[in-house]
Protein backbone atom coordinates (compact mmCIF):
# COMPACT_ATOMS: atom_id res chain seq x y z
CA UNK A 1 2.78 -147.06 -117.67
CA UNK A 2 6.17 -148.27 -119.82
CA UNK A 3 7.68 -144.67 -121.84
CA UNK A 4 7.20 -146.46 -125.51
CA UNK A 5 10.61 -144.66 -125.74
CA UNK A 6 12.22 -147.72 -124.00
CA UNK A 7 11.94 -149.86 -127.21
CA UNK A 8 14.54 -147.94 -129.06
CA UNK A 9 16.52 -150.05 -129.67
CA UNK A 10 14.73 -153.31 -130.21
CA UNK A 11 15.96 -155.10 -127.00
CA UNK A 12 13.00 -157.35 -127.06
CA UNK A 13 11.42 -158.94 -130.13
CA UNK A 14 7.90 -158.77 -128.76
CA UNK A 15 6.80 -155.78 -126.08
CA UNK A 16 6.21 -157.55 -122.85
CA UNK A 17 2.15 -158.37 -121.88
CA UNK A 18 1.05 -156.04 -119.28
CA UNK A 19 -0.74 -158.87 -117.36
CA UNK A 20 1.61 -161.41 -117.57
CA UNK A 21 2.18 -163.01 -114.09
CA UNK A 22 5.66 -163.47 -114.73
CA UNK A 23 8.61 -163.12 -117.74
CA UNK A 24 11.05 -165.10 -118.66
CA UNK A 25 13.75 -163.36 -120.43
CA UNK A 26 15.68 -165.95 -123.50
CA UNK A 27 18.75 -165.14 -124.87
CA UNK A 28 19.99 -166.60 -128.04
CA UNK A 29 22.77 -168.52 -128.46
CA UNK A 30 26.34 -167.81 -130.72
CA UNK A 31 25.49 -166.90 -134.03
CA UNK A 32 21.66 -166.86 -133.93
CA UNK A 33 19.25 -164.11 -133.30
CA UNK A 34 15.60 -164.75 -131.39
CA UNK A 35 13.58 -165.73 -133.59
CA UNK A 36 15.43 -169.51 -132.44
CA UNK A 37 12.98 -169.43 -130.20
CA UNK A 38 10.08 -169.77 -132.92
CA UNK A 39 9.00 -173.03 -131.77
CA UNK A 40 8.64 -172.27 -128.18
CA UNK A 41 4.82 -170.90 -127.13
CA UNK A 42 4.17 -167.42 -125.97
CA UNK A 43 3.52 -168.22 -122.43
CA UNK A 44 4.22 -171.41 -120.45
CA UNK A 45 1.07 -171.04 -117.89
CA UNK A 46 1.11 -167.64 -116.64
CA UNK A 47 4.76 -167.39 -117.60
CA UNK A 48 5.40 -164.93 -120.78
CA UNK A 49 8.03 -165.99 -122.74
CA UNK A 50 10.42 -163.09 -123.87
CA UNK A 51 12.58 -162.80 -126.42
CA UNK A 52 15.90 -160.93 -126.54
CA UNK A 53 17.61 -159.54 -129.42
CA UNK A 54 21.51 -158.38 -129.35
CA UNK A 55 22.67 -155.84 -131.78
CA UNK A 56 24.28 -157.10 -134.56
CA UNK A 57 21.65 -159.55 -136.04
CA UNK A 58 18.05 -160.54 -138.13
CA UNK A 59 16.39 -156.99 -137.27
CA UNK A 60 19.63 -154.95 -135.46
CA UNK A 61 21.78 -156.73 -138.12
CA UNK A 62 23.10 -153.02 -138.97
CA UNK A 63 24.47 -152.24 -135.48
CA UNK A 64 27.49 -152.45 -133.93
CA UNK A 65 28.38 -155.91 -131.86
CA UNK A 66 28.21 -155.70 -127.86
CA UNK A 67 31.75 -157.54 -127.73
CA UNK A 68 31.48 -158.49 -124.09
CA UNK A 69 29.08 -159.73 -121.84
CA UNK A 70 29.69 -157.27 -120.00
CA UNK A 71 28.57 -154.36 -122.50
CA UNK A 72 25.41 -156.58 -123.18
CA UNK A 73 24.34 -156.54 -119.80
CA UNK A 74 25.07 -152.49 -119.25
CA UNK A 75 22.93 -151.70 -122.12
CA UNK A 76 20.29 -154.33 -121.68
CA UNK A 77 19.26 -153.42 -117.86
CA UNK A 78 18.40 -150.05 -119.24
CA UNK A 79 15.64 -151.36 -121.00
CA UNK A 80 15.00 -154.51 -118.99
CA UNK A 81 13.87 -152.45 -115.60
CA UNK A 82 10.49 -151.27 -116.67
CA UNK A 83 9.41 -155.31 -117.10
CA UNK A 84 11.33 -156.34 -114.69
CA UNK A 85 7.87 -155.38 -111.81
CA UNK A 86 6.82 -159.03 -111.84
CA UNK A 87 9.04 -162.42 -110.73
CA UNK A 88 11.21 -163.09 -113.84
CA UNK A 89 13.88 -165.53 -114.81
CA UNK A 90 16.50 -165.88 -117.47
CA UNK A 91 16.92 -168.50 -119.53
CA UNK A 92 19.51 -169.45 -122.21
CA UNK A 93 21.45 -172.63 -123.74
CA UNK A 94 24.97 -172.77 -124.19
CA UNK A 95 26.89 -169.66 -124.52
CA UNK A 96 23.39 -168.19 -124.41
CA UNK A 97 23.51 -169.20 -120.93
CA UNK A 98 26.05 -166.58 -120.09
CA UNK A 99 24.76 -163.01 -120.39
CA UNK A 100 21.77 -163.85 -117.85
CA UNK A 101 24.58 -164.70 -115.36
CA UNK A 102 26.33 -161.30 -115.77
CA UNK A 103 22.89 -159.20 -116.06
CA UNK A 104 22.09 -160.80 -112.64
CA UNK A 105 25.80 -159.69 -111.45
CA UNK A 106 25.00 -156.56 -112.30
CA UNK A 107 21.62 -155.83 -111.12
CA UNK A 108 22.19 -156.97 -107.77
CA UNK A 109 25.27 -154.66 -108.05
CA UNK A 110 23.12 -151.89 -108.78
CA UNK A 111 19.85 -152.79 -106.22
CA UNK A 112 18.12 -153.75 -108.97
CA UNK A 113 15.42 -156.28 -108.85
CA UNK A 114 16.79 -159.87 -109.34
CA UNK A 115 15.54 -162.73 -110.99
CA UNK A 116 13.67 -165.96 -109.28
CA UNK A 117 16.19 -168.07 -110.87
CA UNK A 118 18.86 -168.58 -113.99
CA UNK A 119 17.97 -171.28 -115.98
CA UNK A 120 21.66 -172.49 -117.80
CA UNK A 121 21.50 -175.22 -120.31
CA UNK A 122 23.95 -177.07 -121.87
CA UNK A 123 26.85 -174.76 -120.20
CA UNK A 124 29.39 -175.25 -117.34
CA UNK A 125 29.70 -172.81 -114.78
CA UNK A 126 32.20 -169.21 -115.66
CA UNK A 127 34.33 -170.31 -113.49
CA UNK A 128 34.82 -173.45 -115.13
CA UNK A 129 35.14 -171.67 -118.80
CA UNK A 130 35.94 -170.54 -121.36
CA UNK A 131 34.73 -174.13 -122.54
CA UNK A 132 33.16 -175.39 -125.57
CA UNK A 133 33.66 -176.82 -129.17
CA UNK A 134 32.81 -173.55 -131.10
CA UNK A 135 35.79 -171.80 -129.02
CA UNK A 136 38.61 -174.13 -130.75
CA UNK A 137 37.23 -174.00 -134.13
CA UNK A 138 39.15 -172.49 -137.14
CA UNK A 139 37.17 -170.63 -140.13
CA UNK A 140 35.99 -173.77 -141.88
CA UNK A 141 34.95 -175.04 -138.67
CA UNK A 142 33.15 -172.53 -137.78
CA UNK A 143 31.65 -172.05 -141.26
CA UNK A 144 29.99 -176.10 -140.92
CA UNK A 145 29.35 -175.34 -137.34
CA UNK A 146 26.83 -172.46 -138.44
CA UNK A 147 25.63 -174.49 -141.23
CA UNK A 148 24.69 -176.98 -138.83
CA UNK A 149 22.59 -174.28 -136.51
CA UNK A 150 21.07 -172.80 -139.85
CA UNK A 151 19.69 -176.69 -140.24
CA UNK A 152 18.22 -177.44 -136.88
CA UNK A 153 16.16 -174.69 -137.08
CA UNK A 154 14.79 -175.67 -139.92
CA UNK A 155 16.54 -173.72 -142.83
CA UNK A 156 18.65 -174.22 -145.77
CA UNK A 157 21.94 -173.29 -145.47
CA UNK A 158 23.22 -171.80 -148.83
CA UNK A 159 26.78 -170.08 -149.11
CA UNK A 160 25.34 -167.07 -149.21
CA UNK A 161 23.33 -167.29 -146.34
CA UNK A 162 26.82 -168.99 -144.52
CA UNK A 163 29.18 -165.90 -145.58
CA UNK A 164 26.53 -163.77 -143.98
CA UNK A 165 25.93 -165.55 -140.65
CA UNK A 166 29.91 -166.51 -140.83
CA UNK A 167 30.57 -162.83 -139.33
CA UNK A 168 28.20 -162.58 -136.29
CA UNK A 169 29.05 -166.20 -135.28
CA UNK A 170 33.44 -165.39 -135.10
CA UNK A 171 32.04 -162.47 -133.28
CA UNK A 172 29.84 -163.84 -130.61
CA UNK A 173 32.46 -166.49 -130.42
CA UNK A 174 34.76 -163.69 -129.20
CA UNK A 175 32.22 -162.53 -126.44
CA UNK A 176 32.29 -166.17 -124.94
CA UNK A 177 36.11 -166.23 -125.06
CA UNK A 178 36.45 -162.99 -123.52
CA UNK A 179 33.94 -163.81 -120.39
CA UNK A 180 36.71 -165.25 -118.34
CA UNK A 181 35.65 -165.77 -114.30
CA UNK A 182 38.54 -166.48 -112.34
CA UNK A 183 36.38 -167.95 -109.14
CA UNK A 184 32.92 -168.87 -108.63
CA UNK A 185 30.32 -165.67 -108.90
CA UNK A 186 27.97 -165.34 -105.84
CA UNK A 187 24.85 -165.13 -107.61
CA UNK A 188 21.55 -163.90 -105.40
CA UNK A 189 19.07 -166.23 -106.65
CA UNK A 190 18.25 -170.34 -107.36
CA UNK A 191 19.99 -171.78 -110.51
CA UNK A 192 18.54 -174.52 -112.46
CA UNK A 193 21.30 -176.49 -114.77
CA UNK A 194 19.85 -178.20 -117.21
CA UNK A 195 21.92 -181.24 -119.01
CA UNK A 196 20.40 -183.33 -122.01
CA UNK A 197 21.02 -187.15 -122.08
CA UNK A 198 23.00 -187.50 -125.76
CA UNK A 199 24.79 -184.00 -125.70
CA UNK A 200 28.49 -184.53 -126.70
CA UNK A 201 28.96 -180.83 -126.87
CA UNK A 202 28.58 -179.75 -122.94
CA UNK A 203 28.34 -183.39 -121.15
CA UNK A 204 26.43 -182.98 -118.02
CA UNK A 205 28.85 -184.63 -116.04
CA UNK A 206 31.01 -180.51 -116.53
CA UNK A 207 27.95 -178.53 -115.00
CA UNK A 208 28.86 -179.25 -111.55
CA UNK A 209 30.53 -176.30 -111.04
CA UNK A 210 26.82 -174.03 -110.98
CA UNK A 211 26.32 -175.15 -107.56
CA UNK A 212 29.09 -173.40 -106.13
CA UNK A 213 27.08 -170.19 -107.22
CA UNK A 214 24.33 -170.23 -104.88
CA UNK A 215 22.72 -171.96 -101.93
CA UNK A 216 19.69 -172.95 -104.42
CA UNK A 217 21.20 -174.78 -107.69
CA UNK A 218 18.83 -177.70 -109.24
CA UNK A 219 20.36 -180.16 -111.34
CA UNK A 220 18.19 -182.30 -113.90
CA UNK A 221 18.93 -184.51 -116.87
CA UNK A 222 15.94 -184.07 -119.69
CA UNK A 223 16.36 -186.63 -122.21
CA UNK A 224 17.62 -185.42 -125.20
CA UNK A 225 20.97 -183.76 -127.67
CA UNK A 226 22.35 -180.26 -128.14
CA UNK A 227 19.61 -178.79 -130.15
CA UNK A 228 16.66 -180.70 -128.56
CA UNK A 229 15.54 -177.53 -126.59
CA UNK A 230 15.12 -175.78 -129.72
CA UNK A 231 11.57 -177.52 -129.98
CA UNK A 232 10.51 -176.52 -126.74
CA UNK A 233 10.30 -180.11 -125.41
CA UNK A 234 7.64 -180.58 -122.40
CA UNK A 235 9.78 -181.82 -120.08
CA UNK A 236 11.83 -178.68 -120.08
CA UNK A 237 8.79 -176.27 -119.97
CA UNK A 238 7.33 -177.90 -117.43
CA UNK A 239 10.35 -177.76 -115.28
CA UNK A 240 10.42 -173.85 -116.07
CA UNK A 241 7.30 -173.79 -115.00
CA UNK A 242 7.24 -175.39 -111.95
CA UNK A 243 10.73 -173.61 -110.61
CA UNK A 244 9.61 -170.31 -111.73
CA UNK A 245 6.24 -169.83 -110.30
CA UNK A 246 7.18 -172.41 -107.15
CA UNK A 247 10.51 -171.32 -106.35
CA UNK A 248 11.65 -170.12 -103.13
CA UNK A 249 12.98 -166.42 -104.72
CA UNK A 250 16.07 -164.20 -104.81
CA UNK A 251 18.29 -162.95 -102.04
CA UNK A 252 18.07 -158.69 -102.29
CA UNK A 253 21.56 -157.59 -102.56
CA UNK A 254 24.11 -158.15 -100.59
């Protein structure tokens, strides 16, 4: 039985299903909160989706910003071990992509259960970053950069809205710029990197460097731009799916 205690604070923007087979954990992406996930279904199969929610936004928009991955990771385990008594996977697009890496650093580091895999989209490998657009943008930039994001998920981005959002997104920024890897991470489970077809932002052809990680990295192409995973496209859930609930597992700890 999970101490109701472990909520505080709101990690998780839904409390994990008892009889879910297995979890995948989402993380949002720089300058969003969970709810991007709005168009993706509760479960995919047996597989409960899970939503995470960092301080500092929508429903935790009054608490103080992790600042590194690092951080993130240290204070999410805490909460993350009760749920974590089923095979689960992490999942996140673009800078999104990142904290799953470093919370499976750091429970291996710790004996902790480990994930069945890391599912990275649209981002190259640590070792191969810093990297992205958002990181060399100025103010303005930035500022039609979230307006943008505001847009594909479906709002309407007024100035006051932008002036709002402006903050987190400098912020989160800051966390990617700060998560430097000098040499490829020895991660103890599979990897699947996850490219889309029209994506000018992280071109496929820079997400090589993921198999140097582990001895199980899948690479696939899913038709598609940036934002198309925001919809939850079949292709992509299927291939969840199907490398969640068949894949071969993690390595314990070294």
């Amino acid at each position: 039985m999970v101490d109701s205690s472990i909520k505080k604070p709101n990690w998780l923007l839904r409390r994990p299903d008892p009889d879910a087979g297995a979890r995948l954990f989402c993380f949002p992406y720089s300058g969003s909160g969970a709810t991007m996930y709005e168009r993706w279904p509760r479960r995919i199969g047996d597989v409960e989706i899970c939503l995470v929610q960092p301080p500092g936004r929508q429903n935790r928009i009054r608490e103080p910003h992790y600042e590194t991955y690092e951080r993130l990771a240290a204070q999410l385990i805490e909460v993350l071990v009760p749920y974590l008594d089923r095979p689960f996977a992490f999942f996140g697009h673009c800078s999104g992509a990142l904290p799953g890496v470093e919370i499976t650093r750091q429970l291996a580091a710790a004996g902790l259960p480990l994930p069945q895999r890391l599912f990275v989209s649209a981002q190259v490998a640590p070792h191969d970053g810093p990297y992205g657009r958002l990181l060399e943008l100025d103010h303005d930039g930035l500022r039609q950069t979230l307006a943008d994001l505001i847009t594909n998920m479906g709002g309407t981005p007024s100035d006051a809205l932008l002036d709002f959002g402006l903050d987190l997104l400098i912020r989160d920024v800051e966390a990617n710029k700060r998560y430097v890897v000098p040499a490829p991470l020895d991660i103890p489970c599979g990897i699947t990197a996850i490219g889309w077809s029209q994506d000018n932002q992280i071109p496929f052809s820079l997400m090589g460097g993921w198999e140097a990680m582990t001895a199980d990295c899948r690479s696939m192409l899913l038709d598609g731009g940036h934002f198309s995973f925001l919809a939850a496209p079949p292709a992509l859930l299927a291939q969840i799916a199907r490398d969640l609930t068949g894949g071969a597992g993690a390595r314990g700890p070294a």
